[in-house]
N, C-alpha and C. Protein backbone atom coordinates (compact mmCIF):
# COMPACT_ATOMS: atom_id res chain seq x y z
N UNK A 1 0.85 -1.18 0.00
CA UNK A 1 0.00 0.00 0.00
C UNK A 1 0.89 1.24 0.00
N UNK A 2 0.73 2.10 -1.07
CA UNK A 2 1.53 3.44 -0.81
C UNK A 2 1.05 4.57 0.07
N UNK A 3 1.85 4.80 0.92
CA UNK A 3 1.45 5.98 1.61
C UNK A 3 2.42 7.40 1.42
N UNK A 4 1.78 8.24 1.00
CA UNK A 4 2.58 9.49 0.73
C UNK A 4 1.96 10.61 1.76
N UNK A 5 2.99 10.97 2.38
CA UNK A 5 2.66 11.78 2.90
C UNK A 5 3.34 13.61 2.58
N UNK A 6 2.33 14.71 2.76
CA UNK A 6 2.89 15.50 2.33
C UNK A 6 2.74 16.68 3.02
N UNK A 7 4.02 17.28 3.13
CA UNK A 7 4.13 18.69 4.00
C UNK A 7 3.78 19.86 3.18
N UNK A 8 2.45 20.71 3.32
CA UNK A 8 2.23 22.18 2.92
C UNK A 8 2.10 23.23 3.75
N UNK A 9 3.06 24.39 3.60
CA UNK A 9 2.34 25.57 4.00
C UNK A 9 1.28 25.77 3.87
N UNK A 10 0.48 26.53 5.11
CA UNK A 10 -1.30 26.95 4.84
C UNK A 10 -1.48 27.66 3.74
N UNK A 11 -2.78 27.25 2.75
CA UNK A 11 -2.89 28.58 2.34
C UNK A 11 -3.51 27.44 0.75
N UNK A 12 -2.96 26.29 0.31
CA UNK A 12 -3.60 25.66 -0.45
C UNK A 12 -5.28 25.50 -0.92
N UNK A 13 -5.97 25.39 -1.54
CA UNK A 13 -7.54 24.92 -1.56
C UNK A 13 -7.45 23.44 -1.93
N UNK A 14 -8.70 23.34 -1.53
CA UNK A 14 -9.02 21.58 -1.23
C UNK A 14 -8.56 21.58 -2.69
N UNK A 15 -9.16 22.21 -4.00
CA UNK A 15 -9.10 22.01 -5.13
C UNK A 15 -7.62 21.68 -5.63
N UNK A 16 -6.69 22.60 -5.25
CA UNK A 16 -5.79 22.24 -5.59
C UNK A 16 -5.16 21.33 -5.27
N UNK A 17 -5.26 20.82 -3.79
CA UNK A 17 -4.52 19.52 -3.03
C UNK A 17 -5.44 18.50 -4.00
N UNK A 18 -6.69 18.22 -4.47
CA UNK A 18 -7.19 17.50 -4.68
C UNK A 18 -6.68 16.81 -6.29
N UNK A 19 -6.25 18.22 -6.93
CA UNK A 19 -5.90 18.02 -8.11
C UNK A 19 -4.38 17.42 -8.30
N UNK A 20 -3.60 17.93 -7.40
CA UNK A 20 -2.20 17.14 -7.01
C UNK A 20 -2.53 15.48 -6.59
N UNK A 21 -3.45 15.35 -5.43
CA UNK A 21 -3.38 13.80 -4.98
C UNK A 21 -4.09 13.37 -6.54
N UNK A 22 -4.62 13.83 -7.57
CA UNK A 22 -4.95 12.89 -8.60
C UNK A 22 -3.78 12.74 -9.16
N UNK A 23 -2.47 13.48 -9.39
CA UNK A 23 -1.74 13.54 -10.25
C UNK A 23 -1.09 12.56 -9.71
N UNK A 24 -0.61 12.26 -8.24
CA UNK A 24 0.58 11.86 -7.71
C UNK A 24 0.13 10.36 -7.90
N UNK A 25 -1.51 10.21 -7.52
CA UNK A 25 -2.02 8.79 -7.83
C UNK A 25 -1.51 8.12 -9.04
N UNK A 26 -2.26 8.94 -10.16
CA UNK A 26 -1.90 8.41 -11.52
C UNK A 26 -0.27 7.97 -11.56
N UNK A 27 0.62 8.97 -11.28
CA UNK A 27 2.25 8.52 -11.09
C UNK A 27 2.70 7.41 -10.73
N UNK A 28 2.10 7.37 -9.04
CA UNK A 28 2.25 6.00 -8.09
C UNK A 28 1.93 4.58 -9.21
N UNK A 29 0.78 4.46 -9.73
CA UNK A 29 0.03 3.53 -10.27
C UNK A 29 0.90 3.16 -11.51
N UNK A 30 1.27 4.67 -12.69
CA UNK A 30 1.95 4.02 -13.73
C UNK A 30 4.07 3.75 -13.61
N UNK A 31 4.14 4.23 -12.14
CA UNK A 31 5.24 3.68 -12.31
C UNK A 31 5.70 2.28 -11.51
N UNK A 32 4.57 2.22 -10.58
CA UNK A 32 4.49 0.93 -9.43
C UNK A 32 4.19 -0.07 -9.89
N UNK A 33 2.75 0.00 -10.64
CA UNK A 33 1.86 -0.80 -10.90
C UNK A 33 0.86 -1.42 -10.10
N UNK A 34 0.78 -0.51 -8.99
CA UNK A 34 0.22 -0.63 -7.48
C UNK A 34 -1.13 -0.22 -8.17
N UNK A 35 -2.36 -0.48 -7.62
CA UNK A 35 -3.88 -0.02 -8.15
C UNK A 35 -4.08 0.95 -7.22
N UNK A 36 -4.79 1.93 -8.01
CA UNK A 36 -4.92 3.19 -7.17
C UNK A 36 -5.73 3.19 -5.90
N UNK A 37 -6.70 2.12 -5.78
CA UNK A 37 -7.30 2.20 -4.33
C UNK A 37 -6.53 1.86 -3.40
N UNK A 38 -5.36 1.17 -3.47
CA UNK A 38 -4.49 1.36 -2.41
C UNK A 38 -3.37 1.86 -2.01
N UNK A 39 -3.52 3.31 -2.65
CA UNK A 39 -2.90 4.63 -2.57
C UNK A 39 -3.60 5.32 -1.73
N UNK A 40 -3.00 5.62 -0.78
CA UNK A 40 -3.24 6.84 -0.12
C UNK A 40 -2.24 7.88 0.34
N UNK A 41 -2.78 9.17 0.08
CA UNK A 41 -1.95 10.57 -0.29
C UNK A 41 -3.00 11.21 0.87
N UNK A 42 -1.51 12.25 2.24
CA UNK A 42 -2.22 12.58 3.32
C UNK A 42 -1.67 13.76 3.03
N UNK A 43 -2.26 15.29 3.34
CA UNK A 43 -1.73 15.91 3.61
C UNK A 43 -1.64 17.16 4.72
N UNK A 44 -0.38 17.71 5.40
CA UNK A 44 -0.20 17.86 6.37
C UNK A 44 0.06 19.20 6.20
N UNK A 45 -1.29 20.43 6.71
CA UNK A 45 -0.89 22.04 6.58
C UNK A 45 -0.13 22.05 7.57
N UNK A 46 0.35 22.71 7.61
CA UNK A 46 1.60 23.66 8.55
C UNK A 46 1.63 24.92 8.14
N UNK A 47 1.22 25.62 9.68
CA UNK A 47 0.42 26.92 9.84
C UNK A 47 2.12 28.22 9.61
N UNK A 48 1.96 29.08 8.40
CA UNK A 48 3.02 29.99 8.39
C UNK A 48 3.81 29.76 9.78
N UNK A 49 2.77 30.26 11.03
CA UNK A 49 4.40 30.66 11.75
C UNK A 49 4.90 29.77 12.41
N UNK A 50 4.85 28.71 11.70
CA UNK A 50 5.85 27.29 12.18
C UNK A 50 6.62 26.82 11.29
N UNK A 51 6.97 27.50 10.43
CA UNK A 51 7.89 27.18 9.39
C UNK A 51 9.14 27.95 9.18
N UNK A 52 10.20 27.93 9.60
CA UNK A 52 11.52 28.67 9.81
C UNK A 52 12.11 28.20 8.50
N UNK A 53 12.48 28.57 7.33
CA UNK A 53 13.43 28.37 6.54
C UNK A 53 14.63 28.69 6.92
N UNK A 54 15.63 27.98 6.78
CA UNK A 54 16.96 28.55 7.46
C UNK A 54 17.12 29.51 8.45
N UNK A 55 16.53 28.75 9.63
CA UNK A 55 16.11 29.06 10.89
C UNK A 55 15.26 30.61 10.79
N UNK A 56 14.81 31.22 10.18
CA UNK A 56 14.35 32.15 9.90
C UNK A 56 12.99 32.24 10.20
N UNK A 57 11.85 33.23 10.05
CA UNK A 57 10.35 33.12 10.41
C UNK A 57 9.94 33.67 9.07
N UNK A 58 9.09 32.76 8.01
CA UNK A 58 8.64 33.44 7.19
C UNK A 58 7.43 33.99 7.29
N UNK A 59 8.24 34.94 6.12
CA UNK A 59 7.40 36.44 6.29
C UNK A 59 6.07 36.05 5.44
């Protein structure tokens, strides 16, 4: 079973996460050969001010 998990800054729409987990599916499937129902793609917001790029606070 593939599990992908994925780190985003806030700020994405369902639409777009939704349109990525189709893409990443289709990927998983034509390069695995794994069937897509047992793909699952999680993803994980992370709120701006918890994200330090080179120890930094982005702006």
């Amino acid at each position: 079973m593939p599990l992908v998990h994925i780190e985003l800054v806030e700020g994405r729409t369902n639409e777009q996460k939704t349109a990525l987990a189709q893409e990443i599916a289709e990927s998983i499937v034509k390069h695995t050969g794994a069937p897509k129902s047992a793909i699952h793609i999680i993803f994980n917001d992370m709120k701006k001010e918890n994200y330090f790029p080179a120890g930094e606070a982005k702006k």
